[in-house]
C-alpha atoms as a PDB file:
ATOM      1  CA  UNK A   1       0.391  -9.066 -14.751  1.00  0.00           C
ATOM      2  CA  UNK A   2      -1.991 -11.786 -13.774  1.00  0.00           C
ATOM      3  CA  UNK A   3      -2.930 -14.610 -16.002  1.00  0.00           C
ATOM      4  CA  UNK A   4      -5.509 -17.257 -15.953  1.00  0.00           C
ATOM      5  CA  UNK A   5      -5.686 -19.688 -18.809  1.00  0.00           C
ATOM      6  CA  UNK A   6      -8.159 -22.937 -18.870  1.00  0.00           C
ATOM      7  CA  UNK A   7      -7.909 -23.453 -15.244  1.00  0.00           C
ATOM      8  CA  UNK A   8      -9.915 -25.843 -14.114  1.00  0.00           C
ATOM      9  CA  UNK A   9      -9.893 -26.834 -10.209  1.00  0.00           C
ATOM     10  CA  UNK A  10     -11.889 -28.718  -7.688  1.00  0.00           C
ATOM     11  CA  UNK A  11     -12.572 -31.047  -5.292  1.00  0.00           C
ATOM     12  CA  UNK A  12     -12.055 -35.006  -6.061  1.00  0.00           C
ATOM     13  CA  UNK A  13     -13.763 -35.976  -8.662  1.00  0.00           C
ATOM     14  CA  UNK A  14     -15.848 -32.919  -8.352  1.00  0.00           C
ATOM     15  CA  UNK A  15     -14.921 -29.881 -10.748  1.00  0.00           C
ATOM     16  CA  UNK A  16     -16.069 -26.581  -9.346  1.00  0.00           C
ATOM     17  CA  UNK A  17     -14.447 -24.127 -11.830  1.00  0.00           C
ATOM     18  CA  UNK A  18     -13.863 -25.461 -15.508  1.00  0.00           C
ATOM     19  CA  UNK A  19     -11.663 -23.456 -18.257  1.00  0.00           C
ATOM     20  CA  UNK A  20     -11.643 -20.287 -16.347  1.00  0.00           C
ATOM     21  CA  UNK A  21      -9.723 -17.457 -18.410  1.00  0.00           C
ATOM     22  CA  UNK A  22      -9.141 -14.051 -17.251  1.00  0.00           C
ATOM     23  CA  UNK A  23      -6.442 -11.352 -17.076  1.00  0.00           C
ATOM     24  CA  UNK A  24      -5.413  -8.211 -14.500  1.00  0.00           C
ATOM     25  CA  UNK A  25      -3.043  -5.899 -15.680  1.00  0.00           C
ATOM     26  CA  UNK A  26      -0.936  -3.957 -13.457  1.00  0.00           C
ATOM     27  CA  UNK A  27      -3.210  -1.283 -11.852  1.00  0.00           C
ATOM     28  CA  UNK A  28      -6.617  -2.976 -12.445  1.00  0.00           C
ATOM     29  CA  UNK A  29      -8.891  -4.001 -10.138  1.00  0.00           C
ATOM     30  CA  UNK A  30     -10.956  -7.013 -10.714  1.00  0.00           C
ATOM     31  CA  UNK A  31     -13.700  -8.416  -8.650  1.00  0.00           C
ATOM     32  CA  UNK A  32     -14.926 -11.454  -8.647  1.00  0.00           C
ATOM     33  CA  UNK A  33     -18.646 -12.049  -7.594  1.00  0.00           C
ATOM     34  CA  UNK A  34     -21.676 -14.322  -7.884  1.00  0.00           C
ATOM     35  CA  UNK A  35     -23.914 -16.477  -5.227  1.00  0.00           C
ATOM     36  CA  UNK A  36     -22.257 -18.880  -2.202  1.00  0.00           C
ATOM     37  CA  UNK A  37     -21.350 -21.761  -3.886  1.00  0.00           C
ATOM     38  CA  UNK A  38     -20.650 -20.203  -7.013  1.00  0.00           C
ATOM     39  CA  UNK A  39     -16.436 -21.183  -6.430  1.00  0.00           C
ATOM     40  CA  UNK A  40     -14.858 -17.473  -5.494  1.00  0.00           C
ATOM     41  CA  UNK A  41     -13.345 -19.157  -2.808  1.00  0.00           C
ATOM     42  CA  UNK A  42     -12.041 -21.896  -4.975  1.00  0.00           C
ATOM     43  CA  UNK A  43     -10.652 -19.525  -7.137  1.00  0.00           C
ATOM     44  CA  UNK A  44      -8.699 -17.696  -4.688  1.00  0.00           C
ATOM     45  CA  UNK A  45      -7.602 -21.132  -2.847  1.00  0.00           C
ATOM     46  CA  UNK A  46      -6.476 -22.322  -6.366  1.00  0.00           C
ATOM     47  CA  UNK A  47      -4.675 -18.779  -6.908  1.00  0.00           C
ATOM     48  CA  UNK A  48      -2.519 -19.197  -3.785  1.00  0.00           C
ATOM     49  CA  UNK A  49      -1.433 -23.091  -3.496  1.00  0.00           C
ATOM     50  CA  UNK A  50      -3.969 -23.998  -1.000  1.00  0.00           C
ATOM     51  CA  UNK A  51      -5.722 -26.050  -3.980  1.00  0.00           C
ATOM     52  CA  UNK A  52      -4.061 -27.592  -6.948  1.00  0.00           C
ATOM     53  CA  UNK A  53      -5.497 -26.543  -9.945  1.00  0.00           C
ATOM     54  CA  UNK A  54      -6.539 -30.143 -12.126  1.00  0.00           C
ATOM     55  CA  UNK A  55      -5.543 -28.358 -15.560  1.00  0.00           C
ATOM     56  CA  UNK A  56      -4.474 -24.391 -16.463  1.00  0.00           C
ATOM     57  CA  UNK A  57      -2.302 -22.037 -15.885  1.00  0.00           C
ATOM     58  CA  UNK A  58      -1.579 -19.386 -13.402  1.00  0.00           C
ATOM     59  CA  UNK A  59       1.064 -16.636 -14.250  1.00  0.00           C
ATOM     60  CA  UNK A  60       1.872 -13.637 -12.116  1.00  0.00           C
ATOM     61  CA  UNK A  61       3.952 -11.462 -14.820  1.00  0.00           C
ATOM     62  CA  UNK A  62       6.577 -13.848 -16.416  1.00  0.00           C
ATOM     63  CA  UNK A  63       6.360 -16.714 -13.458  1.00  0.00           C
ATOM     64  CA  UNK A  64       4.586 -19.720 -13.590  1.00  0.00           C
ATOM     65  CA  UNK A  65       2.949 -20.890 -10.133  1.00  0.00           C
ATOM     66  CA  UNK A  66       0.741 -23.412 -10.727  1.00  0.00           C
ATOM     67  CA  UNK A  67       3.209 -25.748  -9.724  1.00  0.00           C
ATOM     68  CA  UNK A  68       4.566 -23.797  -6.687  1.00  0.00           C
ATOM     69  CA  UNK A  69       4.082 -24.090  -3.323  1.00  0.00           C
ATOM     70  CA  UNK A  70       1.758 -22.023  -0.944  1.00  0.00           C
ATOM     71  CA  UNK A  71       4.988 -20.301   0.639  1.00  0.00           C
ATOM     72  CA  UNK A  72       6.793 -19.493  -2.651  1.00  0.00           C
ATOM     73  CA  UNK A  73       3.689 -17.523  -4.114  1.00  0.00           C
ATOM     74  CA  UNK A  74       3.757 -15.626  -1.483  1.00  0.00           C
ATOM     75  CA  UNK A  75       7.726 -14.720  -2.291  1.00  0.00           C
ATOM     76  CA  UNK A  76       6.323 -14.343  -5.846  1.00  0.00           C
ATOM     77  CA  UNK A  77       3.746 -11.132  -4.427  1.00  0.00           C
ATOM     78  CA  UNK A  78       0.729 -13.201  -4.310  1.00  0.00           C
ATOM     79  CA  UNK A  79      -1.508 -13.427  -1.289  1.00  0.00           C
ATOM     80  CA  UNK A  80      -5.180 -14.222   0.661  1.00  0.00           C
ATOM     81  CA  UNK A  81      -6.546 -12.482   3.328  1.00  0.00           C
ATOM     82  CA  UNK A  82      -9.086 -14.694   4.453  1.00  0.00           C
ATOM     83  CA  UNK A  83     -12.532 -13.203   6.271  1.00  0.00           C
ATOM     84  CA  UNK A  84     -14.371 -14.201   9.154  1.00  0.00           C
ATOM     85  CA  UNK A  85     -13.190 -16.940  11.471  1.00  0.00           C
ATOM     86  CA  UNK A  86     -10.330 -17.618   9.388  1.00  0.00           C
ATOM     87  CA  UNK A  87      -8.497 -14.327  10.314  1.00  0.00           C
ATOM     88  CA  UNK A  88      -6.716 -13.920  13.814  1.00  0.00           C
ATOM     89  CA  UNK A  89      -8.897 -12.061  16.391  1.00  0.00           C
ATOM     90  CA  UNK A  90      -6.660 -10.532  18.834  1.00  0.00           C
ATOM     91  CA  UNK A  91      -4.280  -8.689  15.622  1.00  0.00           C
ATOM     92  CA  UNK A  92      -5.310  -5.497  13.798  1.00  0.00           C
ATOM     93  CA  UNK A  93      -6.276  -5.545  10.547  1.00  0.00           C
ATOM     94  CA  UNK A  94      -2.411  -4.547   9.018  1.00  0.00           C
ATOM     95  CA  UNK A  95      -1.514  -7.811  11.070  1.00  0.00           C
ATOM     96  CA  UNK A  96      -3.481 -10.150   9.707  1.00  0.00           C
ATOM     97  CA  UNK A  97      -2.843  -9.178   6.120  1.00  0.00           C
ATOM     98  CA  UNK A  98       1.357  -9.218   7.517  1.00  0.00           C
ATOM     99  CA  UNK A  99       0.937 -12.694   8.646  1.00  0.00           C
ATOM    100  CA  UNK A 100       0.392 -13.814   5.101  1.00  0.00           C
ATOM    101  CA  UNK A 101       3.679 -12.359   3.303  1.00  0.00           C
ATOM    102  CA  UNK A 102       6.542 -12.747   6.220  1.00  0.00           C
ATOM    103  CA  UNK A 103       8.083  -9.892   4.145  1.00  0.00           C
ATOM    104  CA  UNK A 104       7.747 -10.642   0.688  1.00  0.00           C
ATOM    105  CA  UNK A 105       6.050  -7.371   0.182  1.00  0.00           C
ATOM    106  CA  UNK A 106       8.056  -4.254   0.040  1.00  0.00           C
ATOM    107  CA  UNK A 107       7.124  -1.455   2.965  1.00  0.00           C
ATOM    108  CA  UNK A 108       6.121   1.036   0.522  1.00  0.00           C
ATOM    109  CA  UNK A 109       3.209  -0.958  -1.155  1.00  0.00           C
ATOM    110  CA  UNK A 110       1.906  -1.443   2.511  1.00  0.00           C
ATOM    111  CA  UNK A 111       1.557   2.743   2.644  1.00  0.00           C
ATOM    112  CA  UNK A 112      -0.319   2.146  -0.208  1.00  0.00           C
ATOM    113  CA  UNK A 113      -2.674  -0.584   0.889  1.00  0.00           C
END
């Protein structure tokens, strides 16, 4: 459902994550851990549009969205929910992980979640 292939992202001239490779399939879970610094965040920034990947591929299913925009990943089922200061304070948790996907998620996954 999710593929990586050679994805390779950064920061300038700076390359924090370098021919990265992985795959989910549809009811896996996959985490991703290691040290600060180590680029999770990277990854996920790269994952969603927030940060262009330098080389790779990113596939969710059939669709290729390495080129696409923030917004249309979203469309495409993809989405962050950020921790810490970068969530909003005053909504409940359901809220903040709403304010990412302005719909593109069916209601039924969101009994699931």
């Amino acid at each position: 459902m999710l593929n990586i292939t050679n994805l390779s992202v950064g920061y300038g001239q700076s390359t924090v994550i370098n021919d990265l490779s992985f795959s989910v399939k549809s009811e896996e879970v996959l985490a991703i851990m290691g040290r600060n610094g180590m680029g999770k965040t990277t990854l996920l920034k790269s994952l969603i549009g927030m940060l262009p990947a330098k080389a790779g591929s990113i596939k969710l299913g059939d669709q290729e969205l390495t080129g696409l925009d923030s917004y249309q990943r979203v469309r495409s089922g993809i989405a962050y929910v950020p921790q810490g200061r970068m969530i909003f304070p005053s909504l409940t948790v359901i809220e903040n992980m709403q304010s990412g996907t302005r719909g593109a998620i069916a209601p039924s996954t969101w009994d699931e979640i």
